[in-house]
N, C-alpha and C. Protein backbone atom coordinates (compact mmCIF):
# COMPACT_ATOMS: atom_id res chain seq x y z
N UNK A 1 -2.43 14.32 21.04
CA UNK A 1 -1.14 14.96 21.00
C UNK A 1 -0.10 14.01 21.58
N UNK A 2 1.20 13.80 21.16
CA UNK A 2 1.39 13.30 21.21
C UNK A 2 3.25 13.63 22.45
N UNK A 3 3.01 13.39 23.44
CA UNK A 3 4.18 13.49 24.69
C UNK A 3 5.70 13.07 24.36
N UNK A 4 6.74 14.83 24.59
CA UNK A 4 7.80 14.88 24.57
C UNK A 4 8.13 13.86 24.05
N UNK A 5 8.72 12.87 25.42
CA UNK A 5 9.10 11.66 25.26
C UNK A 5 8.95 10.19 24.37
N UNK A 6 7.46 10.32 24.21
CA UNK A 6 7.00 9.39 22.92
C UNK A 6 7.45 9.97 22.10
N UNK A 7 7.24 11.57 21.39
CA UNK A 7 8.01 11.62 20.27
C UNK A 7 9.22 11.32 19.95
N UNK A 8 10.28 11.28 20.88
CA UNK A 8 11.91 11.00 20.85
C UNK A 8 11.70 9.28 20.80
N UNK A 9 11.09 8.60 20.85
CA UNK A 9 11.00 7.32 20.94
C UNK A 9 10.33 7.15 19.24
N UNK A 10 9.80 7.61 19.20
CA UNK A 10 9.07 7.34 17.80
C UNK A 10 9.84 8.29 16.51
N UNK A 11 10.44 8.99 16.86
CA UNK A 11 11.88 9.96 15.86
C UNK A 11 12.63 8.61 15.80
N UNK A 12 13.18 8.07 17.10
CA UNK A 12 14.40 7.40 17.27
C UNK A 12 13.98 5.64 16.41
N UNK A 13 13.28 5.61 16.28
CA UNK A 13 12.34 4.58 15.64
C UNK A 13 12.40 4.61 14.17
N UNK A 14 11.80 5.52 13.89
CA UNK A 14 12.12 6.32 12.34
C UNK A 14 13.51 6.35 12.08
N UNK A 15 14.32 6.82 12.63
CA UNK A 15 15.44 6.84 12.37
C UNK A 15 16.66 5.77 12.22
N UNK A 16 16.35 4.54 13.16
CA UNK A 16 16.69 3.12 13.08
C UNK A 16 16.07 2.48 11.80
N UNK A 17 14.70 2.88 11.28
CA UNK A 17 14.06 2.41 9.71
C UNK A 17 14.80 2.82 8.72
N UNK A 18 15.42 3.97 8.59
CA UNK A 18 15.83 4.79 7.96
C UNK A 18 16.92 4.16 7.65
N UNK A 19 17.91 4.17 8.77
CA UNK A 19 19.48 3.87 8.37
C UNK A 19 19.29 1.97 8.07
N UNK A 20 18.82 1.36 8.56
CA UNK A 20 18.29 -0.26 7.90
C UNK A 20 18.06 0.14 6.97
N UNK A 21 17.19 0.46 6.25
CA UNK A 21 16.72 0.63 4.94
C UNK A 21 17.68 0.79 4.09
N UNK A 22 18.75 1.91 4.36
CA UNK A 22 19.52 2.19 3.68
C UNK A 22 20.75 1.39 3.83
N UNK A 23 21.21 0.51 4.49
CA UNK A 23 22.66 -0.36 4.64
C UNK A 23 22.05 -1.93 4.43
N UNK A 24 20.65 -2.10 4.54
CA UNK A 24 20.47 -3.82 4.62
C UNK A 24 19.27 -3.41 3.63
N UNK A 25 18.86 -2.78 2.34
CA UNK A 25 17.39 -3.12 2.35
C UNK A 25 17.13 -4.19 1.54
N UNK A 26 18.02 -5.21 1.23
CA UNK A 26 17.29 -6.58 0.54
C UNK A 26 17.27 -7.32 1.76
N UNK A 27 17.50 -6.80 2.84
CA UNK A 27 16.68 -7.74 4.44
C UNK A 27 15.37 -6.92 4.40
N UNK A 28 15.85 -5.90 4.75
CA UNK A 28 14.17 -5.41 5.13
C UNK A 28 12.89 -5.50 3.84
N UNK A 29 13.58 -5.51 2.77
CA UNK A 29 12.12 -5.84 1.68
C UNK A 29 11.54 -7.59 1.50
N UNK A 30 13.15 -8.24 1.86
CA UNK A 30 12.46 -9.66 2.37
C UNK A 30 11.83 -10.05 3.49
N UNK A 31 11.86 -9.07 4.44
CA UNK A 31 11.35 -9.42 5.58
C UNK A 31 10.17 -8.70 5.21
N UNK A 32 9.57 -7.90 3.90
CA UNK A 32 8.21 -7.20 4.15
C UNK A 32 7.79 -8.22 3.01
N UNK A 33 8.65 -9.42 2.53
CA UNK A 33 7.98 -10.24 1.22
C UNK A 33 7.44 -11.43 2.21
N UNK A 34 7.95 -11.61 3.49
CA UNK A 34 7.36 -12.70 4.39
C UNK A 34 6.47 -12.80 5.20
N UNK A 35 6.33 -10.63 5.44
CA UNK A 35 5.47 -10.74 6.22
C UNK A 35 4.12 -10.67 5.10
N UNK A 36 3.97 -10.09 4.12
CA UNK A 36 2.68 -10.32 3.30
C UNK A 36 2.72 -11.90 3.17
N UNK A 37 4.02 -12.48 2.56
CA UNK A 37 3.24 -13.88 2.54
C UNK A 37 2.83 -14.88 3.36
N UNK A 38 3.23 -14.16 5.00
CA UNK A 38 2.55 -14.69 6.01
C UNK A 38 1.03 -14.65 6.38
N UNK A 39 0.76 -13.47 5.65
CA UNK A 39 -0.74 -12.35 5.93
C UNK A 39 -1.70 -12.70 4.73
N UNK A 40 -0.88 -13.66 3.63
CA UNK A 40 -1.81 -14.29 2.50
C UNK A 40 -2.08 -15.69 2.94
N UNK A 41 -1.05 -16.54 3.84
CA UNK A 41 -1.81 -17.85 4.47
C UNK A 41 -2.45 -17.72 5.40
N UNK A 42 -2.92 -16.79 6.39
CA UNK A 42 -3.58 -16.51 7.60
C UNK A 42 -4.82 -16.64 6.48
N UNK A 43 -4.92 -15.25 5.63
CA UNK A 43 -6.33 -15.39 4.85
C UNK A 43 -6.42 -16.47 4.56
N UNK A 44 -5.71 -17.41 3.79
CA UNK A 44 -6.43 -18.78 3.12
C UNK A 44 -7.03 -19.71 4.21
N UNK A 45 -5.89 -19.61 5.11
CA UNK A 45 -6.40 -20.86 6.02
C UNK A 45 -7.69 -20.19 6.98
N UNK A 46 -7.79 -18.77 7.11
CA UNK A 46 -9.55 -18.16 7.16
C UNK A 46 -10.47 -18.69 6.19
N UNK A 47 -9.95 -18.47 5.30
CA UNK A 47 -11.56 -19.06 4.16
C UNK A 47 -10.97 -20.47 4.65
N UNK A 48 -10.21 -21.55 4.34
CA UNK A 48 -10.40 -22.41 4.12
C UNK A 48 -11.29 -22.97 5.46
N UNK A 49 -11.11 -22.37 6.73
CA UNK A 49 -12.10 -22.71 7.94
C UNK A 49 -13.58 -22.64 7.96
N UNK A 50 -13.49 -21.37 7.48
CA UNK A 50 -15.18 -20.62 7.10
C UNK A 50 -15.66 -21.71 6.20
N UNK A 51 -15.33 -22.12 5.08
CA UNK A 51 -15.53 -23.37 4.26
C UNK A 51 -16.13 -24.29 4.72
N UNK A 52 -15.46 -24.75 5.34
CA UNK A 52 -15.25 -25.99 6.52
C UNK A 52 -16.61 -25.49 7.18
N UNK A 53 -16.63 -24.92 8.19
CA UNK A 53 -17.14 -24.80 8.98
C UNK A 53 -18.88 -24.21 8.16
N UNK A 54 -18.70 -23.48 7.29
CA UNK A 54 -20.25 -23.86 6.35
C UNK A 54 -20.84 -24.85 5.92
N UNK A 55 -19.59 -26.22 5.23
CA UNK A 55 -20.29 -27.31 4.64
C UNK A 55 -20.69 -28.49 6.01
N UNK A 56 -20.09 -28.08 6.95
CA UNK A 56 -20.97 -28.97 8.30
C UNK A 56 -22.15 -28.25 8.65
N UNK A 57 -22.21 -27.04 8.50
CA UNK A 57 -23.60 -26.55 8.86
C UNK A 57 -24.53 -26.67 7.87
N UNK A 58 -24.02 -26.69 6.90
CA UNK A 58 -25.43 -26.54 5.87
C UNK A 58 -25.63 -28.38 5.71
N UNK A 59 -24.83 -29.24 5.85
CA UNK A 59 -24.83 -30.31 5.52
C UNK A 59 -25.86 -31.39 6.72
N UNK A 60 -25.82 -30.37 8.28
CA UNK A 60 -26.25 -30.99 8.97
C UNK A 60 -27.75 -30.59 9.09
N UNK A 61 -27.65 -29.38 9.00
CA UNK A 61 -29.20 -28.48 8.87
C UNK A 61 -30.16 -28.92 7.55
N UNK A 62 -29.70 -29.17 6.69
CA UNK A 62 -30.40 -29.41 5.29
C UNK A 62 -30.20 -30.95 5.05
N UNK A 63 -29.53 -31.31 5.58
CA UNK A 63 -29.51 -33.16 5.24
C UNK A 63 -29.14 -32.91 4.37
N UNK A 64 -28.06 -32.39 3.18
CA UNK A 64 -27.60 -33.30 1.95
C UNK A 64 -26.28 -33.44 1.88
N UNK A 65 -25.99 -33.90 0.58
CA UNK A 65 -25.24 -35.02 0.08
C UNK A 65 -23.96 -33.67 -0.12
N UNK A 66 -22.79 -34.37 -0.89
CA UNK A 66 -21.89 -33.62 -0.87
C UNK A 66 -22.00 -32.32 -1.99
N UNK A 67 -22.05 -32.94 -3.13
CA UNK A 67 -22.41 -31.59 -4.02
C UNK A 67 -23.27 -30.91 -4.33
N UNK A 68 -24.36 -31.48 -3.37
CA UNK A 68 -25.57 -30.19 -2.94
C UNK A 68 -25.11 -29.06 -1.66
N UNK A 69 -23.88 -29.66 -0.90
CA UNK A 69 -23.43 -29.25 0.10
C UNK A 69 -23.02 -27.96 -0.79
N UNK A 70 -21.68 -28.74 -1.48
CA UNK A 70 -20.22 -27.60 -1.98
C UNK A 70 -21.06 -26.54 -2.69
N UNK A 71 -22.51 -26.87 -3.70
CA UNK A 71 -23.18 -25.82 -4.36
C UNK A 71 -23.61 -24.85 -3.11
N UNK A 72 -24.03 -25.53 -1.95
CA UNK A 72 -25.01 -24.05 -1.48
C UNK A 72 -24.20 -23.22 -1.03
N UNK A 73 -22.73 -23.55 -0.05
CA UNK A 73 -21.54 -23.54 0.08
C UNK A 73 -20.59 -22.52 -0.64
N UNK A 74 -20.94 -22.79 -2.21
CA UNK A 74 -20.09 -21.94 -2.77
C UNK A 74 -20.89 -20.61 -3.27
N UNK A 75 -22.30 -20.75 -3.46
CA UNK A 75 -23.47 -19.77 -3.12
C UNK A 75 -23.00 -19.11 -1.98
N UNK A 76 -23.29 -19.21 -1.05
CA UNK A 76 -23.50 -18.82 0.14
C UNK A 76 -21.92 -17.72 0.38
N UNK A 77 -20.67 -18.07 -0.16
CA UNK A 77 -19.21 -16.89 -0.07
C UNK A 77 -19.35 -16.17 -0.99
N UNK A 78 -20.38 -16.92 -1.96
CA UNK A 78 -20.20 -15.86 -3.01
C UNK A 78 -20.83 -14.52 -2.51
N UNK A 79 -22.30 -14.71 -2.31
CA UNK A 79 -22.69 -13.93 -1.58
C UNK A 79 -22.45 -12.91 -0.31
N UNK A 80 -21.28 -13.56 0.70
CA UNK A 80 -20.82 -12.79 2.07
C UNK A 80 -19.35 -12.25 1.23
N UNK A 81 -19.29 -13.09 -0.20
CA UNK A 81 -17.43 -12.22 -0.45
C UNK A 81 -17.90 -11.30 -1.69
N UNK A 82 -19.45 -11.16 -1.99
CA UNK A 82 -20.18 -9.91 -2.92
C UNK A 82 -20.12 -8.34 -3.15
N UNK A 83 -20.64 -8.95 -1.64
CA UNK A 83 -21.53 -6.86 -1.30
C UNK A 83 -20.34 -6.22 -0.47
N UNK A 84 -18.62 -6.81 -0.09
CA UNK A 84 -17.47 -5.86 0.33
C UNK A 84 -16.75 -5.36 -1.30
N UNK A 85 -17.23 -6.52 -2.15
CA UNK A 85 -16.51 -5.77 -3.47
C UNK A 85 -17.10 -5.27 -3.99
N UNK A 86 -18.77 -5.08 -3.85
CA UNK A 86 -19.19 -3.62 -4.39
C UNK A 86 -19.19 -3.27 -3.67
N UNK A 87 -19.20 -2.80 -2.26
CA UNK A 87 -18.94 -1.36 -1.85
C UNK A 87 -17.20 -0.80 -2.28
N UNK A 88 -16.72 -1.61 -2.58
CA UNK A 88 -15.32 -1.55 -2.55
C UNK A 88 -15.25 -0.95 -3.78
N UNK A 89 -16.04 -1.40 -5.01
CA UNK A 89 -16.02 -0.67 -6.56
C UNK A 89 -16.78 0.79 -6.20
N UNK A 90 -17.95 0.76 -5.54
CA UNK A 90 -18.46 2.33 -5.50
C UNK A 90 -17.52 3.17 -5.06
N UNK A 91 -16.44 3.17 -3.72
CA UNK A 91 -15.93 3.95 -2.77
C UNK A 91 -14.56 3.96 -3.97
N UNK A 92 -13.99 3.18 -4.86
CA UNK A 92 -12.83 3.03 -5.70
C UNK A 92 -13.36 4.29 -6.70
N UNK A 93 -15.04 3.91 -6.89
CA UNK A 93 -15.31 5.21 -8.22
C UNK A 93 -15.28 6.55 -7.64
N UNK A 94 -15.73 6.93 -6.80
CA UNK A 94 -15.70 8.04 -5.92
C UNK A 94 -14.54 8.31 -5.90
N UNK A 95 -13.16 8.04 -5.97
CA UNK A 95 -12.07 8.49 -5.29
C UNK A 95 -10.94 7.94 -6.89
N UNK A 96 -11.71 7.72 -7.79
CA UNK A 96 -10.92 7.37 -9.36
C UNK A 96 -11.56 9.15 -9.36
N UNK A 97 -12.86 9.64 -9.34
CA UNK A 97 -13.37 10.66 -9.86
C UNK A 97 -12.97 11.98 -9.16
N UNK A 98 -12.57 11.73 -7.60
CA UNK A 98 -11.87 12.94 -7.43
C UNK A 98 -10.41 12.72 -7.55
N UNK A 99 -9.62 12.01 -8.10
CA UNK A 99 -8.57 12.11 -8.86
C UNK A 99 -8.44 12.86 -10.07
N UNK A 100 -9.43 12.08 -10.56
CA UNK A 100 -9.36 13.09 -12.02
C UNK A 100 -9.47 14.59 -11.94
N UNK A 101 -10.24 14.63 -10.88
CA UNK A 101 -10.56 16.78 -10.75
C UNK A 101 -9.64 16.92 -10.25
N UNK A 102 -8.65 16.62 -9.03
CA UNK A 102 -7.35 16.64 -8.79
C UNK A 102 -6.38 16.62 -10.04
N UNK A 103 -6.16 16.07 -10.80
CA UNK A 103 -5.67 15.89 -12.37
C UNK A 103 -5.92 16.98 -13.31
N UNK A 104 -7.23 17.33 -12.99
CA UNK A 104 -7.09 18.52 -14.14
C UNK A 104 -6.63 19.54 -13.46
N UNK A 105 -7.09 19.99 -11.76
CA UNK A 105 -6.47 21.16 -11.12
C UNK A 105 -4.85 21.45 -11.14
N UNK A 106 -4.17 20.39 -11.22
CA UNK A 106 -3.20 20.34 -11.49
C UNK A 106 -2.49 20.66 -12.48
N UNK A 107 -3.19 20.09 -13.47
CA UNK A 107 -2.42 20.91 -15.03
C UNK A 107 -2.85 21.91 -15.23
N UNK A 108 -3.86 22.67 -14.70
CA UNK A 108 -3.92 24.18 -14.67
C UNK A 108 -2.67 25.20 -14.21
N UNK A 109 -2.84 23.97 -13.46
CA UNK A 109 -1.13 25.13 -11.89
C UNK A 109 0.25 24.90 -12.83
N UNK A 110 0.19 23.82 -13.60
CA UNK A 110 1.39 23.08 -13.92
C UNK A 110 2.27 24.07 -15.01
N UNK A 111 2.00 25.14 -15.28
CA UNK A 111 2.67 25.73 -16.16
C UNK A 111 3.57 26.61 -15.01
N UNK A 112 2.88 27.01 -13.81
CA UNK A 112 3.00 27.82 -12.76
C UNK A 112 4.15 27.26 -12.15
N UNK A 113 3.68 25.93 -12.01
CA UNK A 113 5.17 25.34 -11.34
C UNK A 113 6.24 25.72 -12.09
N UNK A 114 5.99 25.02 -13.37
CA UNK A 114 7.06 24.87 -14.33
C UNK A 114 8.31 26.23 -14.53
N UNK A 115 7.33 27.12 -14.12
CA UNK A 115 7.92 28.85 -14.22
C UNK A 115 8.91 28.85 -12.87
N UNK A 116 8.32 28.94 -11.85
CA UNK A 116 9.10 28.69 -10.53
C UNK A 116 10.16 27.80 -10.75
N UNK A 117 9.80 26.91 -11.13
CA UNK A 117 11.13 26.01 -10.74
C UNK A 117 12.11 26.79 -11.89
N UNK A 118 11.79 26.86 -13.02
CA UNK A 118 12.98 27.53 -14.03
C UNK A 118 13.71 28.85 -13.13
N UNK A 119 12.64 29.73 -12.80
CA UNK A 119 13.38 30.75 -12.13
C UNK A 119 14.02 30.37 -10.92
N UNK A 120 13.59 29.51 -10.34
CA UNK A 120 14.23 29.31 -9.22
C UNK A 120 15.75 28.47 -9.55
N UNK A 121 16.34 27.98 -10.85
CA UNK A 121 17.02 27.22 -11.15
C UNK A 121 18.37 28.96 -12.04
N UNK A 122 17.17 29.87 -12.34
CA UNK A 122 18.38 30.36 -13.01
C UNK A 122 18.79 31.48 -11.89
N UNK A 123 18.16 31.65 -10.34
CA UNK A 123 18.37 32.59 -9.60
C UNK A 123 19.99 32.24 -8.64
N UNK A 124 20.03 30.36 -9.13
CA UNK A 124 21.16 29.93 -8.16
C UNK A 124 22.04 30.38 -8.96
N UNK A 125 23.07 30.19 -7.80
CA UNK A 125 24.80 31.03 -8.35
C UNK A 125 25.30 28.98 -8.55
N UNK A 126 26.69 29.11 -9.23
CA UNK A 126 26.85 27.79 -10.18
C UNK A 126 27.02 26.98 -8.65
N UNK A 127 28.32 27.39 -7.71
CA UNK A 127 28.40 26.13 -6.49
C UNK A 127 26.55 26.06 -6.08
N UNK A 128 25.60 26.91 -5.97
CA UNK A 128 24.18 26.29 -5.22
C UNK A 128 24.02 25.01 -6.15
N UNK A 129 23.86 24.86 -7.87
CA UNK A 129 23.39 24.25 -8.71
C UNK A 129 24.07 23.45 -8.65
N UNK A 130 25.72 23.13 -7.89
CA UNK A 130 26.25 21.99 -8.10
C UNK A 130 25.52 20.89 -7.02
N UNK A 131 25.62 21.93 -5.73
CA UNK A 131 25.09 21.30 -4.65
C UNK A 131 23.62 20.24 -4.94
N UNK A 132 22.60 21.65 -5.61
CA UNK A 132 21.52 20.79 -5.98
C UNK A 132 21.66 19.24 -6.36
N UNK A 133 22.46 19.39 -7.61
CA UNK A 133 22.69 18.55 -8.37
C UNK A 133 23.09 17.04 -7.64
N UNK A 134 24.45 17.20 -6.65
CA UNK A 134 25.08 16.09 -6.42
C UNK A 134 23.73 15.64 -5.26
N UNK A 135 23.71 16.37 -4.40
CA UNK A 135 22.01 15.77 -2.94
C UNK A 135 21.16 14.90 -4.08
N UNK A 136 20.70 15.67 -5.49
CA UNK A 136 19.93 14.75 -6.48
C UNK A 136 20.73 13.57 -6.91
N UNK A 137 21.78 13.53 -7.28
CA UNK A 137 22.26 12.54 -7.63
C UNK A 137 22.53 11.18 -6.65
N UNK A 138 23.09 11.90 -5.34
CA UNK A 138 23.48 11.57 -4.08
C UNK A 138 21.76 10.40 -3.82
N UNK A 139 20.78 11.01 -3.96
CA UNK A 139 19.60 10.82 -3.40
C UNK A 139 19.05 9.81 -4.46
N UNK A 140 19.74 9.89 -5.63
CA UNK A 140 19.33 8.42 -6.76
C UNK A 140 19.47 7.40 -6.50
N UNK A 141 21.59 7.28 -5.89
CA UNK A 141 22.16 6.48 -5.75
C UNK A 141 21.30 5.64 -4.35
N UNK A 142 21.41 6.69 -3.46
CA UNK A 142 20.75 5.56 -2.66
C UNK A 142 19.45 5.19 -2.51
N UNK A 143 18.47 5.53 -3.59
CA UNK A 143 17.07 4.74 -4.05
C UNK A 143 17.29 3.61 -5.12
N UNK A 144 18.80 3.20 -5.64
CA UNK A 144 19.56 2.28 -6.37
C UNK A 144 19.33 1.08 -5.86
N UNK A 145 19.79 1.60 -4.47
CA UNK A 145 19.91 0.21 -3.43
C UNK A 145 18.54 -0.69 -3.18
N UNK A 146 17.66 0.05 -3.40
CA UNK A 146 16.04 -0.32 -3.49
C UNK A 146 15.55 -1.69 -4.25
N UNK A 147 16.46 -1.20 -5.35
CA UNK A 147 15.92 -2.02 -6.92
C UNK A 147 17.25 -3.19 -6.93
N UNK A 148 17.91 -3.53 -6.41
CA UNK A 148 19.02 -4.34 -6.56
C UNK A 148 18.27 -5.77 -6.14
């Protein structure tokens, strides 16, 4: 659970994201294009160590030459970079398949919605529907700023 005070710190947090987002966000989406492409050279220069640091071991342990090295070498990631992408394809099928039952439960309901929202659209008086309208429009414009 989470204390008074942390929450007003973590609202007030949210709320500093919020208004950035919305007055600077070609800073803040470049600053989230630097931090992934900071977080894609950390990985490389990881493998490129692990690399490294396999073809001295296998090279010193086994005595060979260089492209008996790079073969066992490139064996050897294939193998430790294998069995996270199949577990990664099983746990992806599991969760493609409860999508789909999610998918069909949905278009069951979906006529249901569809009813609500109509009635709920012809129950407003015309100023509610304008209101709707402009917050929607209002709420386009500034997801505009997104794509610029």
């Amino acid at each position: 659970m989470i204390i008074t005070s942390n929450r007003k710190i973590l609202y007030g947090l949210v709320l500093i994201g919020i208004v950035a987002m919305i007055t600077m966000p070609d800073v803040i989406i470049g600053l989230l294009f630097e931090l992934a492409h900071l977080f894609f050279e950390v990985v490389f220069i990881s493998f490129e160590w692990l690399e490294t640091l396999l073809d001295h071991i296998v090279e010193h342990l086994l005595h060979t030459e260089l492209h008996e090295t790079q073969t066992i070498v490139f064996y050897l990631l294939l193998g430790i970079f294998a069995y996270p992408f199949y577990y990664l394809s099983k746990r992806l099928l599991r969760l493609f398949f409860r999508l789909k039952e999610a998918l069909h439960a949905f278009n069951e309901k979906w006529p249901l919605y569809k009813a609500k929202a109509r009635f709920y659209w012809q129950d407003l008086s015309l100023i509610e529907k304008i209101k709707v309208l402009v917050f929607t429009l209002g709420a386009i414009y500034l997801a505009s700023f997104l794509v610029m």
